[in-house]
Protein backbone atom coordinates (compact mmCIF):
# COMPACT_ATOMS: atom_id res chain seq x y z
CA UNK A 1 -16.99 46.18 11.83
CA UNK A 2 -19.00 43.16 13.78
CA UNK A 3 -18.79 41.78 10.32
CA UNK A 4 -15.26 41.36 10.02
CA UNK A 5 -14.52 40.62 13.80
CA UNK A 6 -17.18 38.15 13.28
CA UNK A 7 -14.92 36.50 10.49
CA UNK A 8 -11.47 37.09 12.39
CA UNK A 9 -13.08 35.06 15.11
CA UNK A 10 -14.00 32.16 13.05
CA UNK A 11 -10.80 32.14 11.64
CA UNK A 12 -8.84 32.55 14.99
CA UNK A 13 -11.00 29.40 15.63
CA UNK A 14 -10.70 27.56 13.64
CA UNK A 15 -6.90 27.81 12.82
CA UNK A 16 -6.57 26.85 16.23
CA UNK A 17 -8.54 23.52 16.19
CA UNK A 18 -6.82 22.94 13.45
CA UNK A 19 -3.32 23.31 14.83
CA UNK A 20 -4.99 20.82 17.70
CA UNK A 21 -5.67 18.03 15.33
CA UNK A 22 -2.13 18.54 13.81
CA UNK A 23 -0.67 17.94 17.30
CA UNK A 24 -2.82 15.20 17.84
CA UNK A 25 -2.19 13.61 13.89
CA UNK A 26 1.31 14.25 14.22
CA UNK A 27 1.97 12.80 17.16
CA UNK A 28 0.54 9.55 16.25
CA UNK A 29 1.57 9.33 12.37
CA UNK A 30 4.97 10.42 13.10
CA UNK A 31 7.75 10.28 15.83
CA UNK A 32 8.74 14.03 15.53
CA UNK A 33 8.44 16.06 18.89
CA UNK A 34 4.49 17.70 17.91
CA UNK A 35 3.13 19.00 21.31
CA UNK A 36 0.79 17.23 23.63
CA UNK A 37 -2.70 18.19 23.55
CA UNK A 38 -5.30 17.23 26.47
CA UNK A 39 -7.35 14.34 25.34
CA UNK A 40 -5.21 13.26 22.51
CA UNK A 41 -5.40 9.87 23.38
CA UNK A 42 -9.09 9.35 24.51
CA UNK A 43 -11.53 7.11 21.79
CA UNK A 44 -12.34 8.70 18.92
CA UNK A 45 -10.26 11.92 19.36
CA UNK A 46 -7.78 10.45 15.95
CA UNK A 47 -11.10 10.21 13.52
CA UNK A 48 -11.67 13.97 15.00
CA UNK A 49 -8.34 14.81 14.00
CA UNK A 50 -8.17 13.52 10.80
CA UNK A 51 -8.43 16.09 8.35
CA UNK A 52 -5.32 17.17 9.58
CA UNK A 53 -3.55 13.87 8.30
CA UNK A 54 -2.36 15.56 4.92
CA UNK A 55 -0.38 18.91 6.45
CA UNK A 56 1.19 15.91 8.85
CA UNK A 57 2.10 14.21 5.19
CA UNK A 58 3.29 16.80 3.68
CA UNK A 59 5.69 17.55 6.59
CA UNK A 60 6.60 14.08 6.30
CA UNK A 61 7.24 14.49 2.43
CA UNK A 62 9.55 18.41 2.84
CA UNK A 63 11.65 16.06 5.17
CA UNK A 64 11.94 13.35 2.83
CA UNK A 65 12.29 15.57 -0.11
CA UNK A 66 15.26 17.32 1.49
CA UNK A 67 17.27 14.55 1.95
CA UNK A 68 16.74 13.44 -1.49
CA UNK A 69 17.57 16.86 -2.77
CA UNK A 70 20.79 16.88 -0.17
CA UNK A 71 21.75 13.42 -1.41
CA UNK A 72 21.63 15.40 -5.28
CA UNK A 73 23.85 18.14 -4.00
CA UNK A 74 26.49 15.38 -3.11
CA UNK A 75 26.17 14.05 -6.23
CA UNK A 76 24.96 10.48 -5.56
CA UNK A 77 23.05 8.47 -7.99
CA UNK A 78 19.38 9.30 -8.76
CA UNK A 79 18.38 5.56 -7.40
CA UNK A 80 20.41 6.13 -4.06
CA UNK A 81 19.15 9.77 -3.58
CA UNK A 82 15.24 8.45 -3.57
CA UNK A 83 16.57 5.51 -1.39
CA UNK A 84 17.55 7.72 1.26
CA UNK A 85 14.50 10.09 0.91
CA UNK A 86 12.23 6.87 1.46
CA UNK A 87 14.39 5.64 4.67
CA UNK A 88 14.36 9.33 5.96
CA UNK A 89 10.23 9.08 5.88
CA UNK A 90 10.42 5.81 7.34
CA UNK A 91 12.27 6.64 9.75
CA UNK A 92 10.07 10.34 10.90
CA UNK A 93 6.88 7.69 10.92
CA UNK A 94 8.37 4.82 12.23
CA UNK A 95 7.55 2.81 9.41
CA UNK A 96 4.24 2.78 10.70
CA UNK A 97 2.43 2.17 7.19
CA UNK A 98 4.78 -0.25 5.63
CA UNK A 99 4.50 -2.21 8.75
CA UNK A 100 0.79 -2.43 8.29
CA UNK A 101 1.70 -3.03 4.21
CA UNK A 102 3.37 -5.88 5.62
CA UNK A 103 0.67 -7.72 7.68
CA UNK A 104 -1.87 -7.20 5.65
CA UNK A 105 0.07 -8.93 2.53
CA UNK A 106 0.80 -11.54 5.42
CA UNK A 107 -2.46 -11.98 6.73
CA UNK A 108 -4.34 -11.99 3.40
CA UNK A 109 -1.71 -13.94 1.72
CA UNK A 110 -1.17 -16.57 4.55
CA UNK A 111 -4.79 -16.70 6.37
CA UNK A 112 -7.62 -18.72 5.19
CA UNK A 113 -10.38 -17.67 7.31
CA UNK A 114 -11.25 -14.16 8.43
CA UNK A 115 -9.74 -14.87 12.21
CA UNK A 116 -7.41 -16.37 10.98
CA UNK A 117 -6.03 -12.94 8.56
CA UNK A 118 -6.51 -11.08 11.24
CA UNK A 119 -4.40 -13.18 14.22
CA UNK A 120 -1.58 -13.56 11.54
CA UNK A 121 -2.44 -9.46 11.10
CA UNK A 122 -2.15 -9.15 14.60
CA UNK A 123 1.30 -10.93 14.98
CA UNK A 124 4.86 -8.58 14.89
CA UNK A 125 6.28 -11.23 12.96
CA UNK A 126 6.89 -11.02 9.78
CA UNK A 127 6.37 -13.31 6.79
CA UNK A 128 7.58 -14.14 3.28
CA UNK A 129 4.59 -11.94 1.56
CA UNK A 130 5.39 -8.99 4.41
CA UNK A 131 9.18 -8.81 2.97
CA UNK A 132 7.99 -9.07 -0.48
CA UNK A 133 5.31 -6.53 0.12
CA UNK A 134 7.58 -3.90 1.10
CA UNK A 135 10.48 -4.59 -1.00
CA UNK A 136 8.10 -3.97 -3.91
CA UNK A 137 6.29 -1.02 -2.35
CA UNK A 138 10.06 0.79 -1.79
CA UNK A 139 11.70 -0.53 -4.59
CA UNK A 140 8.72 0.61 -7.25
CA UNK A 141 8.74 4.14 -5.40
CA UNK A 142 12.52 4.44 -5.70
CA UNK A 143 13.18 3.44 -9.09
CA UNK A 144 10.30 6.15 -10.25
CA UNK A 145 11.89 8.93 -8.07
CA UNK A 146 15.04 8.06 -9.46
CA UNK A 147 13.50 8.20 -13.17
CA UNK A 148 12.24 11.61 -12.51
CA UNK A 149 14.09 14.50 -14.18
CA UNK A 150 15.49 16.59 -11.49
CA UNK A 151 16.14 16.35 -7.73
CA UNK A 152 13.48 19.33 -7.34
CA UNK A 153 10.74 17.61 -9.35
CA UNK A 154 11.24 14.16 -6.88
CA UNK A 155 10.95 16.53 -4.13
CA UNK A 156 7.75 18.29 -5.28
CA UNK A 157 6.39 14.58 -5.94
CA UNK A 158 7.27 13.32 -2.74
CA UNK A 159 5.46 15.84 -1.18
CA UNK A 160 2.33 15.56 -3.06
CA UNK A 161 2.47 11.93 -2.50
CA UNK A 162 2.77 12.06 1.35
CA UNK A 163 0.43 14.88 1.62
CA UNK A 164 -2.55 13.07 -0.75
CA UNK A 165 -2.06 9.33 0.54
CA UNK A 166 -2.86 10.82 3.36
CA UNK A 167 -5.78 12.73 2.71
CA UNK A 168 -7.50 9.89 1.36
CA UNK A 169 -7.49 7.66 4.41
CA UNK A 170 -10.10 9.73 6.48
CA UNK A 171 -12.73 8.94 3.95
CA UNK A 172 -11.55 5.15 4.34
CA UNK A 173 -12.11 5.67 8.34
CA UNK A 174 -15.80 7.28 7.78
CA UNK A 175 -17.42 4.64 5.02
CA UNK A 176 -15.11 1.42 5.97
CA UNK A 177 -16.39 -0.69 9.20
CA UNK A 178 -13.73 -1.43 11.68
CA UNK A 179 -13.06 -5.36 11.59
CA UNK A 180 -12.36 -6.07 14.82
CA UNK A 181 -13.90 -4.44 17.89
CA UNK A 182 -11.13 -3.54 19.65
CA UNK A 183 -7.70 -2.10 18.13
CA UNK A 184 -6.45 1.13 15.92
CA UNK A 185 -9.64 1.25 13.43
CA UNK A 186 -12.13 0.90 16.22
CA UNK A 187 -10.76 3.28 19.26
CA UNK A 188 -9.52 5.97 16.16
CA UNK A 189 -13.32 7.08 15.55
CA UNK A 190 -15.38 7.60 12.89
CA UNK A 191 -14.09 11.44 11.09
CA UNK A 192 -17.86 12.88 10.40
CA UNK A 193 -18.55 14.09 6.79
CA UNK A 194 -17.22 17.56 7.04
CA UNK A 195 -13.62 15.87 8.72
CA UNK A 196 -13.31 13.32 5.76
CA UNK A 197 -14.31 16.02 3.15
CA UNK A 198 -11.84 18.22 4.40
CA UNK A 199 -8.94 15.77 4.67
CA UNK A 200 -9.41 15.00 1.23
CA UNK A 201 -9.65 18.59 -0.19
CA UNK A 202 -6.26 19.53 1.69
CA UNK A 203 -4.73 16.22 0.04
CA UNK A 204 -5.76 17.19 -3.47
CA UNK A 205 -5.27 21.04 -2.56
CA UNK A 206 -1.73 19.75 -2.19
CA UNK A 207 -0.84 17.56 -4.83
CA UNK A 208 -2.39 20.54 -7.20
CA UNK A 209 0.25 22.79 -5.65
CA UNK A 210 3.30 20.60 -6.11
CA UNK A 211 1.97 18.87 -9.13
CA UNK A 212 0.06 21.55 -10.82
CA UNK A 213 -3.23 20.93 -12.51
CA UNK A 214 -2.72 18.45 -14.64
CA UNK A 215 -0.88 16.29 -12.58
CA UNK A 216 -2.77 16.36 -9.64
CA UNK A 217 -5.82 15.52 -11.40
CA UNK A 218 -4.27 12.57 -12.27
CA UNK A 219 -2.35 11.79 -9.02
CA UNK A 220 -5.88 12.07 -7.29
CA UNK A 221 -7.17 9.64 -9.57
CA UNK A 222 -4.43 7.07 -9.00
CA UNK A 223 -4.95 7.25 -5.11
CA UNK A 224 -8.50 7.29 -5.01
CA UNK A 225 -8.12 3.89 -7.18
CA UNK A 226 -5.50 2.98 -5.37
CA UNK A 227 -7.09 3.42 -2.11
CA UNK A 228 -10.38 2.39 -3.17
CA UNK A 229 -8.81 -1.27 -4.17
CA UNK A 230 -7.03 -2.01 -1.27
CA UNK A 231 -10.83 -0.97 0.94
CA UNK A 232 -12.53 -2.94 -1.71
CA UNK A 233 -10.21 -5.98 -0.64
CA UNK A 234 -9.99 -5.48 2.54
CA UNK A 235 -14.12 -5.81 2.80
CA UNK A 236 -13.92 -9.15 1.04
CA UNK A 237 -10.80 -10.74 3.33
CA UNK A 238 -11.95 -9.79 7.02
CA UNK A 239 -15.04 -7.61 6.27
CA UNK A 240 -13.94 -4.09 7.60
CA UNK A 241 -11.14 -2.01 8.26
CA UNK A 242 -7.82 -1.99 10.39
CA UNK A 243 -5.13 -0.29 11.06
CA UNK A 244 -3.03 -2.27 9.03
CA UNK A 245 -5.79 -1.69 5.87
CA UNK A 246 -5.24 2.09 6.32
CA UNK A 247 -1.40 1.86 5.99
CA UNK A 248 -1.48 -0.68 3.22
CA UNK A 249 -3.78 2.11 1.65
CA UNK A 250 -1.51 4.82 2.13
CA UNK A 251 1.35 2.97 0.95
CA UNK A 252 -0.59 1.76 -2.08
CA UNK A 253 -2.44 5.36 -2.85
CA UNK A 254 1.28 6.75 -2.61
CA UNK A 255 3.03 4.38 -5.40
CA UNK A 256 0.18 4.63 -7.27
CA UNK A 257 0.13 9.00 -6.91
CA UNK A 258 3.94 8.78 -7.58
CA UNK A 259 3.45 6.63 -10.87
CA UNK A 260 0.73 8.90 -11.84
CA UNK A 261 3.24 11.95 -11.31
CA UNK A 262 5.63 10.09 -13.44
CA UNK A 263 3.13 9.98 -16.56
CA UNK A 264 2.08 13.41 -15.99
CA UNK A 265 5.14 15.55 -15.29
């Protein structure tokens, strides 16, 4: 009996923590109403929080998903139905990745010193690479939901694809230094070992479920290189991380999980 209350306690535990870091994931990765949780916005506390980052993507990806699979019902062309799913996800973040696709393309196109990248980076305006960036980034995600075959099978890939993107960036966060001293990388925290290893097992947990096997072995594949490019050239432009690097990562890890979904379903 102390056994299993032993084990009921842990889980009551750690469920709750886990509904914590949600709250406090959520809340910044998304505009949706998640509940405010005491010390959500003290240093460190969204590296804490985020192996959580995939359940907030998947969210993310049901919403998105639905609208593409409500745009199907009304019969509306493939191409427009994953247009709208892609607006409906930028609008529940806020567009906050593709905004940080599009200053990193600006700053590493435009910049041609480290300070320099990252005061172009650091600018809301944005530049001819920016637009180019994300016209690419939504029009190569669009035309390969539209190519899928069924509404339900762009849903389950959308999902998968918000959930492992995701799910990758902790790891980024704990083995990427921040570039500048100040800003998103450096007051998010470091996630520890267990956080990043966790994040990334709920990703790929994920894209297993919606994907099945086979293609989440592959999507996992395709974000990890994905993700592990865009780190790779962030190190070599302005020596660290950003916040802008982790949303050109997510943005990059999800085309590259939804081309890998393409090939495999």
């Amino acid at each position: 009996m102390d056994k299993w209350n032993e084990i009921r306690d842990f889980l009551a535990t750690e469920l709750t923590a886990l509904g914590r870091d949600c709250c406090v994931s959520g809340s910044f990765l998304t505009r949706l109403p998640f509940p405010s949780v005491k010390g959500a916005g003290k240093k460190g506390s969204l590296g804490a929080a985020s192996r959580a980052f995939p359940l907030v993507g998947a969210v993310i990806g049901v919403i998105a998903g639905l609208s593409l699979m409500a745009g199907a019902s009304l019969n509306l062309h493939p191409l427009a139905c994953a247009l709208i799913a892609l607006a409906v996800a930028a609008l529940v973040t806020g567009a906050l990745h593709e905004d940080g696709l599009a200053d990193v393309a600006d700053g590493f196109g435009g910049g041609s010193t480290k300070a320099a990248k990252l005061k172009i980076m650091h600018d809301s305006r944005i530049g001819t690479f920016g637009v180019l960036a994300v016209f690419f980034s939504v029009g190569i995600r669009a035309g390969i939901l539209a190519g899928l075959p069924g509404p339900a099978l762009g849903a389950a890939a959308l999902i998968a694809a918000a959930a492992l993107s995701r799910g990758l960036l902790p790891a980024a966060m704990h083995f990427m230094e921040p570039a500048r001293k100040s800003g998103l990388a450096a007051k998010a925290g470091t996630p520890d070992r267990e956080g990043w290893m966790k994040g990334l097992a709920l990703g790929a947990l994920l894209s297993f479920l919606f994907l099945g096997p086979w293609g989440g072995v592959v999507a996992l594949a395709g974000g990890a290189l994905a993700a592990t490019f865009v780190a790779w050239l962030a190190n070599r432009q302005i020596g660290g991380i950003t916040g802008d690097v982790l949303g050109a990562q997510q943005q990059a890890a999800e085309t590259a999980i939804l081309i890998a979904a393409a090939a495999a379903l």
